[in-house]
N, C-alpha and C. Protein backbone atom coordinates (compact mmCIF):
# COMPACT_ATOMS: atom_id res chain seq x y z
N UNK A 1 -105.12 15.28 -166.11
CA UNK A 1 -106.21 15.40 -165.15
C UNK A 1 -105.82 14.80 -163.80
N UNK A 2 -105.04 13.82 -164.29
CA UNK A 2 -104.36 13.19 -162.62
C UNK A 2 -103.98 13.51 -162.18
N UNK A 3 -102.97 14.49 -162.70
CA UNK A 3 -101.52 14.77 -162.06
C UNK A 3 -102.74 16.40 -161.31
N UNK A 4 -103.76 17.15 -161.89
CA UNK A 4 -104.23 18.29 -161.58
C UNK A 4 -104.45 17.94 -159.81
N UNK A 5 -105.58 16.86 -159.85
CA UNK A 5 -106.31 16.17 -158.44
C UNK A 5 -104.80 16.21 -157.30
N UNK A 6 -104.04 15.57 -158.00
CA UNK A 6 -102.97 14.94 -156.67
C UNK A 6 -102.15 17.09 -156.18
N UNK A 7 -102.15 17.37 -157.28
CA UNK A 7 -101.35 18.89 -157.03
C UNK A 7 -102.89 19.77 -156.03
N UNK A 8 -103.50 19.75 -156.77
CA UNK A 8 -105.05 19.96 -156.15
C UNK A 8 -104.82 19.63 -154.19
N UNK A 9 -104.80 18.06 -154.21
CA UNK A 9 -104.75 17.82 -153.03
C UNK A 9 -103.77 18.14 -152.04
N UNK A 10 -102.40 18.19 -153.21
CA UNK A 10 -101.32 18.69 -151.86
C UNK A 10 -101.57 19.98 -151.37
N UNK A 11 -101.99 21.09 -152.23
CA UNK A 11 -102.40 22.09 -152.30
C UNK A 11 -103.00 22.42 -151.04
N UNK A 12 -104.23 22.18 -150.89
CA UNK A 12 -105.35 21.98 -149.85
C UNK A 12 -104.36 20.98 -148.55
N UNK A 13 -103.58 20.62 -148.51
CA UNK A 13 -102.97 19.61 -147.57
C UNK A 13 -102.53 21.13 -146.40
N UNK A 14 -101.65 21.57 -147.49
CA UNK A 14 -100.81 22.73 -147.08
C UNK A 14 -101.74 23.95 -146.51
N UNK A 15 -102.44 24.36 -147.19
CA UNK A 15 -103.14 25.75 -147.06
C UNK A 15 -104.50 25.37 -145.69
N UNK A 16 -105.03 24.29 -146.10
CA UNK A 16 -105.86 24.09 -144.43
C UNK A 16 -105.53 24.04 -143.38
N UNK A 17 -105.27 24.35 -142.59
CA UNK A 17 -105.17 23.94 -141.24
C UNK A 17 -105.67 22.75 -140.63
N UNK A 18 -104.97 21.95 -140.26
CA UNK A 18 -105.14 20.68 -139.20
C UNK A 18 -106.29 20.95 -138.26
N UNK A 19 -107.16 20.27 -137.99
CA UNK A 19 -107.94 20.26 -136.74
C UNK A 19 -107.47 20.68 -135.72
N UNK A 20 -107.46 21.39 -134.66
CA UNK A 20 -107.24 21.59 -133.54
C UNK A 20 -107.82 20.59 -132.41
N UNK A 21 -106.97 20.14 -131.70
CA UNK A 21 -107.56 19.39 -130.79
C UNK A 21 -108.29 20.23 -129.66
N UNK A 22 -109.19 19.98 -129.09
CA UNK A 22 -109.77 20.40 -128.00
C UNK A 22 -108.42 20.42 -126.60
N UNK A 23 -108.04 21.04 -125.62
CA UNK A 23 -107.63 20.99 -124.31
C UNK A 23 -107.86 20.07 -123.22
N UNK A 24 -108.04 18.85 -123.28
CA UNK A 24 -108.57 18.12 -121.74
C UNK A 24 -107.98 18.19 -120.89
N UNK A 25 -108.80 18.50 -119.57
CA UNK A 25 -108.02 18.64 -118.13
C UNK A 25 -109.25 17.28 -117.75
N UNK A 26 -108.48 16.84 -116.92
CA UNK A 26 -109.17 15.52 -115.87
C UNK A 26 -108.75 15.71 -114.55
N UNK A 27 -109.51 15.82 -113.93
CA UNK A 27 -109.53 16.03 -112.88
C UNK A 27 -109.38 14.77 -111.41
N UNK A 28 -108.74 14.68 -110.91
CA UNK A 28 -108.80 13.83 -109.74
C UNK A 28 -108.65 14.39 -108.87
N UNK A 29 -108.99 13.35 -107.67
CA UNK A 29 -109.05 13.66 -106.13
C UNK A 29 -110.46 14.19 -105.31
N UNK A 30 -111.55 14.30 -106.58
CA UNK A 30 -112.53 14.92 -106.51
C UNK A 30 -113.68 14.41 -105.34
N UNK A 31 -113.71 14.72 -104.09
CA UNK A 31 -114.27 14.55 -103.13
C UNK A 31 -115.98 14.64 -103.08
N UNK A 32 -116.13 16.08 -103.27
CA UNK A 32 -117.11 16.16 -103.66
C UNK A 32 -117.89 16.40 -104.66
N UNK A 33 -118.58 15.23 -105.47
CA UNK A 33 -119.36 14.98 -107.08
C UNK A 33 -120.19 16.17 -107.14
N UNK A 34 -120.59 16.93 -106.45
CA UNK A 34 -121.78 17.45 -106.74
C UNK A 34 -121.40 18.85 -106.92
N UNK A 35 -120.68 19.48 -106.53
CA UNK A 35 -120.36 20.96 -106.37
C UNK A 35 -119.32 21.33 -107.68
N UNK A 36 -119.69 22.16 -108.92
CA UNK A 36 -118.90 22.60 -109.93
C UNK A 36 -117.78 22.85 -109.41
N UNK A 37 -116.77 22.48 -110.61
CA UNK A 37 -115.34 22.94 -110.67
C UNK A 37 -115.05 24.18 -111.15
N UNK A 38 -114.66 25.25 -111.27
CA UNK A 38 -114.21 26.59 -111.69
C UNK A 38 -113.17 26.91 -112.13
N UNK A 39 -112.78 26.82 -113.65
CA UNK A 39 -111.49 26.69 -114.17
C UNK A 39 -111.18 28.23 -114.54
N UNK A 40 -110.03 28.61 -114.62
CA UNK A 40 -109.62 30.25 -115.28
C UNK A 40 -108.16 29.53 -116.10
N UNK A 41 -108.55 30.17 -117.15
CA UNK A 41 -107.04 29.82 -117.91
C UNK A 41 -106.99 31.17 -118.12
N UNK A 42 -105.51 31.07 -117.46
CA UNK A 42 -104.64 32.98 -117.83
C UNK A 42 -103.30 32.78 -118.62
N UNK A 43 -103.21 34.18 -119.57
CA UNK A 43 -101.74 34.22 -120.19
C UNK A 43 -101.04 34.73 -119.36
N UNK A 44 -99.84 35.02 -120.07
CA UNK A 44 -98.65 35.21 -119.23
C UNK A 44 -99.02 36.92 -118.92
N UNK A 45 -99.81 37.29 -119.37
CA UNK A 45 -99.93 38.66 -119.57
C UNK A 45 -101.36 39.14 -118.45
N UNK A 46 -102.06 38.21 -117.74
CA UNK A 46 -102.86 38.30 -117.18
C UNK A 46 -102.85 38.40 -116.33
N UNK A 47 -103.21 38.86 -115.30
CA UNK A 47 -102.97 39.10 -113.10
C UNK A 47 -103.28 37.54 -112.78
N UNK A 48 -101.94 36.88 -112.76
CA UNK A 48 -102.76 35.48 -112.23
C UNK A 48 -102.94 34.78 -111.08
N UNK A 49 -104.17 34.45 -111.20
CA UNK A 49 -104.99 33.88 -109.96
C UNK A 49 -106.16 35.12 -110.18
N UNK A 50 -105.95 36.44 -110.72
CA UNK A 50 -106.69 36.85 -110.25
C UNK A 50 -107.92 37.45 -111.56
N UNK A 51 -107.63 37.52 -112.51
CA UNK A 51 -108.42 37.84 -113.76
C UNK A 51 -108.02 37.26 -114.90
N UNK A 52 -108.49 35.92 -115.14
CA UNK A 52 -108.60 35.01 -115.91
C UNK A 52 -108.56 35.60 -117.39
N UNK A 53 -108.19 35.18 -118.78
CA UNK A 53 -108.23 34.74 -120.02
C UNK A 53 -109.41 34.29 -120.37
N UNK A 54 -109.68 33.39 -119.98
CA UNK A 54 -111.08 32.45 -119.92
C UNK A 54 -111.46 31.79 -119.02
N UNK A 55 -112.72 31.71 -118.64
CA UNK A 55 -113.60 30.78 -117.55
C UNK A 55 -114.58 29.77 -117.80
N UNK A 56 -114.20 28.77 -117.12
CA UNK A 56 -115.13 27.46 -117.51
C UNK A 56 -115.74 27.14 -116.24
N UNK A 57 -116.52 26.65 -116.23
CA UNK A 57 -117.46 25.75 -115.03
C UNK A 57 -117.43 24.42 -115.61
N UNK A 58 -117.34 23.30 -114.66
CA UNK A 58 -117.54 21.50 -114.85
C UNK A 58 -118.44 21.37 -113.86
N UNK A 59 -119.34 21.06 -114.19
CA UNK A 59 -120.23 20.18 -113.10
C UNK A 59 -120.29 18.60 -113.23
N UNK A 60 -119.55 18.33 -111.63
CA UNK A 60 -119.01 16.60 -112.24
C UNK A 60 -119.97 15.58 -112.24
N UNK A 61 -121.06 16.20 -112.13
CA UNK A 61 -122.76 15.09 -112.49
C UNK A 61 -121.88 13.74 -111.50
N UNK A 62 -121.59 13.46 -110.27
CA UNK A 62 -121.41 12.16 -109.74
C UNK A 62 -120.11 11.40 -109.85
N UNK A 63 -119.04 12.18 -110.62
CA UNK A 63 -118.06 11.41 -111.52
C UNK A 63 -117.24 11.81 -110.37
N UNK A 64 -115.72 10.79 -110.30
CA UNK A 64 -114.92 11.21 -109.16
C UNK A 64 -114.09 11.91 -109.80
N UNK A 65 -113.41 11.06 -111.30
CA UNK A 65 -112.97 11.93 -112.46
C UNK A 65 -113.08 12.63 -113.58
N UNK A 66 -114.02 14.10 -112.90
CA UNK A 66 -114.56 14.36 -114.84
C UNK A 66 -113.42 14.98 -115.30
N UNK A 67 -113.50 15.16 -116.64
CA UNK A 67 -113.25 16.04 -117.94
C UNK A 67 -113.50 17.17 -118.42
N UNK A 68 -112.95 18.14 -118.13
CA UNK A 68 -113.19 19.42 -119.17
C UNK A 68 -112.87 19.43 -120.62
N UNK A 69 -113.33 19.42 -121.41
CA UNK A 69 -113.07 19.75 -122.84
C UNK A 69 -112.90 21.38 -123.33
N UNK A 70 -111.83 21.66 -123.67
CA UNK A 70 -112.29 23.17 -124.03
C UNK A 70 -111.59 23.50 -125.80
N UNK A 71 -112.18 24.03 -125.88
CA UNK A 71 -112.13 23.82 -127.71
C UNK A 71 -112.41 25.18 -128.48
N UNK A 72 -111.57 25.93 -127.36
CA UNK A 72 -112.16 27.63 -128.06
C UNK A 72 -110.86 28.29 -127.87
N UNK A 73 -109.90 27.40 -127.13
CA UNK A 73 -108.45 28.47 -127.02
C UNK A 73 -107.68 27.73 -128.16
N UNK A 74 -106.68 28.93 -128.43
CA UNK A 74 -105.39 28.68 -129.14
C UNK A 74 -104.80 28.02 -128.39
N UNK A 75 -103.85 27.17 -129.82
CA UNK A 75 -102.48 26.30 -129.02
C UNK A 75 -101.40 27.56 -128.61
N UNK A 76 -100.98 27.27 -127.81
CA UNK A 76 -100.09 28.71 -127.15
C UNK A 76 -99.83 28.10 -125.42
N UNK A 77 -99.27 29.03 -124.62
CA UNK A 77 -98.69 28.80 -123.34
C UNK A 77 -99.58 30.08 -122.12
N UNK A 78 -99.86 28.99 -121.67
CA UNK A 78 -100.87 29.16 -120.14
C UNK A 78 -100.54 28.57 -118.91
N UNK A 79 -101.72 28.82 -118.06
CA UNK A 79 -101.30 28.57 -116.75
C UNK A 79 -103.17 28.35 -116.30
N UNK A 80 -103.40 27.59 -115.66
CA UNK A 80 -104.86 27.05 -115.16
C UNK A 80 -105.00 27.12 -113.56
N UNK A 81 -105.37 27.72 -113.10
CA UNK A 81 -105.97 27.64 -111.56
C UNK A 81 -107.47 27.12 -111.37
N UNK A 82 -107.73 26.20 -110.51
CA UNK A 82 -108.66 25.67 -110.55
C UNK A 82 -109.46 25.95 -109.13
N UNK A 83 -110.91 26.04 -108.85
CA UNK A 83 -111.12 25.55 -107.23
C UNK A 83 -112.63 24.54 -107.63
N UNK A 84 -113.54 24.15 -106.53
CA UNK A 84 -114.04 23.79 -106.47
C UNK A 84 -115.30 24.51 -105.73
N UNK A 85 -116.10 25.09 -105.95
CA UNK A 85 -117.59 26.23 -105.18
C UNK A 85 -118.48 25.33 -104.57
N UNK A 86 -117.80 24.52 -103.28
CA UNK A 86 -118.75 23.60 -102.74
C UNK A 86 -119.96 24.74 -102.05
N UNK A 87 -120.07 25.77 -101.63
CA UNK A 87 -120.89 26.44 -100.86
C UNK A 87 -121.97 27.47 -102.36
N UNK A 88 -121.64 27.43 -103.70
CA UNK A 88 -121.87 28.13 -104.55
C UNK A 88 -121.94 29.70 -104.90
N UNK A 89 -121.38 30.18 -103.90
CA UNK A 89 -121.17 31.47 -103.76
C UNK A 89 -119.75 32.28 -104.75
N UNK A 90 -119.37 31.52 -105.57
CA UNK A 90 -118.94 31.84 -106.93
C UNK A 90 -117.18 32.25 -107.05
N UNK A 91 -116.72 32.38 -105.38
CA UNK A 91 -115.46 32.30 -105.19
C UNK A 91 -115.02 31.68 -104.47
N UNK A 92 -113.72 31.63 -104.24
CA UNK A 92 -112.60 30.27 -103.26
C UNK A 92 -112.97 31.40 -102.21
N UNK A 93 -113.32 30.75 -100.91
CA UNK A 93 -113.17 30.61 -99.86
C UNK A 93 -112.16 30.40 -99.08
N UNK A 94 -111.30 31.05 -98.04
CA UNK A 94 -110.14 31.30 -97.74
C UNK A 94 -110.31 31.49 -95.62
N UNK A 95 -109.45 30.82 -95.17
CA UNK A 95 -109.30 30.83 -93.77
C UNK A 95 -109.13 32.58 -93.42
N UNK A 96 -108.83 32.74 -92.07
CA UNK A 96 -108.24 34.14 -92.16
C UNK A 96 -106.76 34.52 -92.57
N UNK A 97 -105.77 33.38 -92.18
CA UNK A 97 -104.90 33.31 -93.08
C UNK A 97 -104.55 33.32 -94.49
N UNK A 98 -105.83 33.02 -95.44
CA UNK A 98 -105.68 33.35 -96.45
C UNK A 98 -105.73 31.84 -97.00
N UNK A 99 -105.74 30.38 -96.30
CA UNK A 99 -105.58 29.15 -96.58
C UNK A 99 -106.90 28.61 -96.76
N UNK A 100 -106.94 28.16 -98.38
CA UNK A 100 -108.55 28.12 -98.90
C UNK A 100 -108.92 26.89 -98.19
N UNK A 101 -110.22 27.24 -98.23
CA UNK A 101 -111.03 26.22 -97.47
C UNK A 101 -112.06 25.04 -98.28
N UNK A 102 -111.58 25.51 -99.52
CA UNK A 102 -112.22 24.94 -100.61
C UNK A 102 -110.95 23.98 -101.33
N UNK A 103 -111.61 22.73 -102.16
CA UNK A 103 -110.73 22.09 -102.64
C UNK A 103 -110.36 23.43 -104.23
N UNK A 104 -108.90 22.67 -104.51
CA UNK A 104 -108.07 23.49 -105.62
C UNK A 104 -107.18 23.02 -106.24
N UNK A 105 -106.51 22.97 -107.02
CA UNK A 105 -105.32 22.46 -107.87
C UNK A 105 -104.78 23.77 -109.00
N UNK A 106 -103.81 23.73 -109.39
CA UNK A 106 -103.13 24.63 -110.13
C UNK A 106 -102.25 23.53 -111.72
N UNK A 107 -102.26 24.30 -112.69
CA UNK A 107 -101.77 23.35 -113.75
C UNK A 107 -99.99 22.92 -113.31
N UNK A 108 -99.65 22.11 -113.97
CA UNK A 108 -98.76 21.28 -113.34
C UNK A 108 -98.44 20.66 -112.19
N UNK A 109 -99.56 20.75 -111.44
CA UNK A 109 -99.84 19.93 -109.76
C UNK A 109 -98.94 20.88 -109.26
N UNK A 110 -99.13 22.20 -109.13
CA UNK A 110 -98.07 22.81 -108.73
C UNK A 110 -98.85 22.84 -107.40
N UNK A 111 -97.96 22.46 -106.10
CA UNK A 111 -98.77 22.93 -104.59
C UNK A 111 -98.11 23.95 -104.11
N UNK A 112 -98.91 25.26 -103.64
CA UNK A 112 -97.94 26.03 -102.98
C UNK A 112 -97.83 26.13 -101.70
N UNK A 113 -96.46 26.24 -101.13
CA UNK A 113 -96.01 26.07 -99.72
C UNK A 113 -96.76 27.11 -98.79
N UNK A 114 -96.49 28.28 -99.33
CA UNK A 114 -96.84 29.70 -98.22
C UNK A 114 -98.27 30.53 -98.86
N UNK A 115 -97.27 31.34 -100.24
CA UNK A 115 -97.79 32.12 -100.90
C UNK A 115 -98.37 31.39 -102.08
N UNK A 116 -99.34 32.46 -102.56
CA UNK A 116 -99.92 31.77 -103.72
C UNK A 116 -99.11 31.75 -105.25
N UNK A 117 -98.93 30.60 -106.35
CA UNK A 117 -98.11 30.46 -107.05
C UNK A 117 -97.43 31.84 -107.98
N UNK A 118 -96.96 31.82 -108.75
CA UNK A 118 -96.42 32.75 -109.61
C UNK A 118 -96.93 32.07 -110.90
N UNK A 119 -97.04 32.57 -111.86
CA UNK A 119 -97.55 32.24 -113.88
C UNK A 119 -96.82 31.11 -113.66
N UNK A 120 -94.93 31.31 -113.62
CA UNK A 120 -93.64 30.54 -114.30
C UNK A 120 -94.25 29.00 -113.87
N UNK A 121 -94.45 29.29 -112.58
CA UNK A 121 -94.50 27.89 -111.67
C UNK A 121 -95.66 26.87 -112.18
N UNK A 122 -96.73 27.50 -112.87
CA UNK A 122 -97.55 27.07 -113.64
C UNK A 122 -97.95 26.83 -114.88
N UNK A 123 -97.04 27.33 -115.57
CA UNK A 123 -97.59 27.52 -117.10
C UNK A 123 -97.26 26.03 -117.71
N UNK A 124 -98.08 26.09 -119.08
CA UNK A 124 -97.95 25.04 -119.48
C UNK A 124 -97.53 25.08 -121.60
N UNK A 125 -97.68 24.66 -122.04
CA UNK A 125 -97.28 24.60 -123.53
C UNK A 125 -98.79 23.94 -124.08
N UNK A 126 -99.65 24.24 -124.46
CA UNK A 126 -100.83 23.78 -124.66
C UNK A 126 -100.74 23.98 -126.47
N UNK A 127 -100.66 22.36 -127.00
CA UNK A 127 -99.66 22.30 -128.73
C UNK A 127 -101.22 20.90 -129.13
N UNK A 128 -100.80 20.58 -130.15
CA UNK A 128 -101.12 19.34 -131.39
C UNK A 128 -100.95 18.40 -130.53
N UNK A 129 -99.31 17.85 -129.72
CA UNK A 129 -99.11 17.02 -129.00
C UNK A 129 -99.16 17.03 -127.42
N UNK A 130 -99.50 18.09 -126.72
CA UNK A 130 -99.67 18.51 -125.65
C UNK A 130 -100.49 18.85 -124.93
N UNK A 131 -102.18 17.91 -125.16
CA UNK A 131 -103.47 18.50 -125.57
C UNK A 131 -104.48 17.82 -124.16
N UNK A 132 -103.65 17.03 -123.00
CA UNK A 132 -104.42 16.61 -122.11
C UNK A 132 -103.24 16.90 -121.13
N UNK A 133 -104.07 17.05 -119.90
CA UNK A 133 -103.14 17.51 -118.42
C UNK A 133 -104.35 16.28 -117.12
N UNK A 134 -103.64 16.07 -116.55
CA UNK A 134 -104.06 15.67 -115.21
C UNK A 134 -104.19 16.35 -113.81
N UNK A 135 -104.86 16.78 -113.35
CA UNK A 135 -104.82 18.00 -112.19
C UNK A 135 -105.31 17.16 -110.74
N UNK A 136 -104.52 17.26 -110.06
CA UNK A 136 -105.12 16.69 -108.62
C UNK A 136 -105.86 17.86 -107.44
N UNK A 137 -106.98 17.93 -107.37
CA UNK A 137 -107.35 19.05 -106.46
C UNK A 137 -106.85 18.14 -104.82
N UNK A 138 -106.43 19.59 -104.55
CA UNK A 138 -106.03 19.41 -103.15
C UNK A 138 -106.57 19.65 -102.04
């Protein structure tokens, strides 16, 4: 009967799946508390920057550094563009040059010089051990 429980348990060890951790992004640099953050996580397979995988909203209720939790994607490899909708009109806002006028950050603090980034320059490995990022909006 003992030996059934312990085979029992390895059993179930193997065949369940581990918890998945949730994704945290934290956010710094955050100027203004009051105006939602606008996250898009895209695959490699997605127009990026421009039609997201998935979309999140943070509203940082006052915080300089909130937290996104997201707990609905696979572990797998992405890329996160972020802005900030201080005016709420639901997109980044852009000079006539094309230089947003809204705060933003991209995953891996990637800043871009001219043009807007490429996937490579952004992507990330989102794993078991790879489950929080730090983003500085710019």
């Amino acid at each position: 009967m003992k030996s059934l429980l312990i085979i029992s348990h390895l059993v179930l060890n193997f065949i369940l799946p581990a918890k998945q951790e949730p994704l945290a992004i934290t956010f710094t640099n955050v100027r203004n508390t009051r105006a939602p953050l606008v996250v898009g996580v895209f695959r490699k397979s997605d127009p990026f920057t421009k039609v997201p995988f998935k979309n999140y909203k943070l509203e940082p209720n006052g915080g300089s550094s909130p937290t996104l939790f997201i707990d609905d994607l696979p572990y797998g490899e992405y890329a996160v563009a972020v802005f900030q909708d201080e005016n709420g009109d639901g997109k980044l806002n852009t000079n006539i040059v094309g230089i947003p006028k809204e705060p933003y950050c991209f995953s891996n603090n990637y800043r871009p010089r001219v043009k807007s980034p490429k996937y490579d320059q952004c992507k990330f490995v989102y794993s078991q051990k790879n489950n929080h990022m730090y983003l500085q909006l710019l």
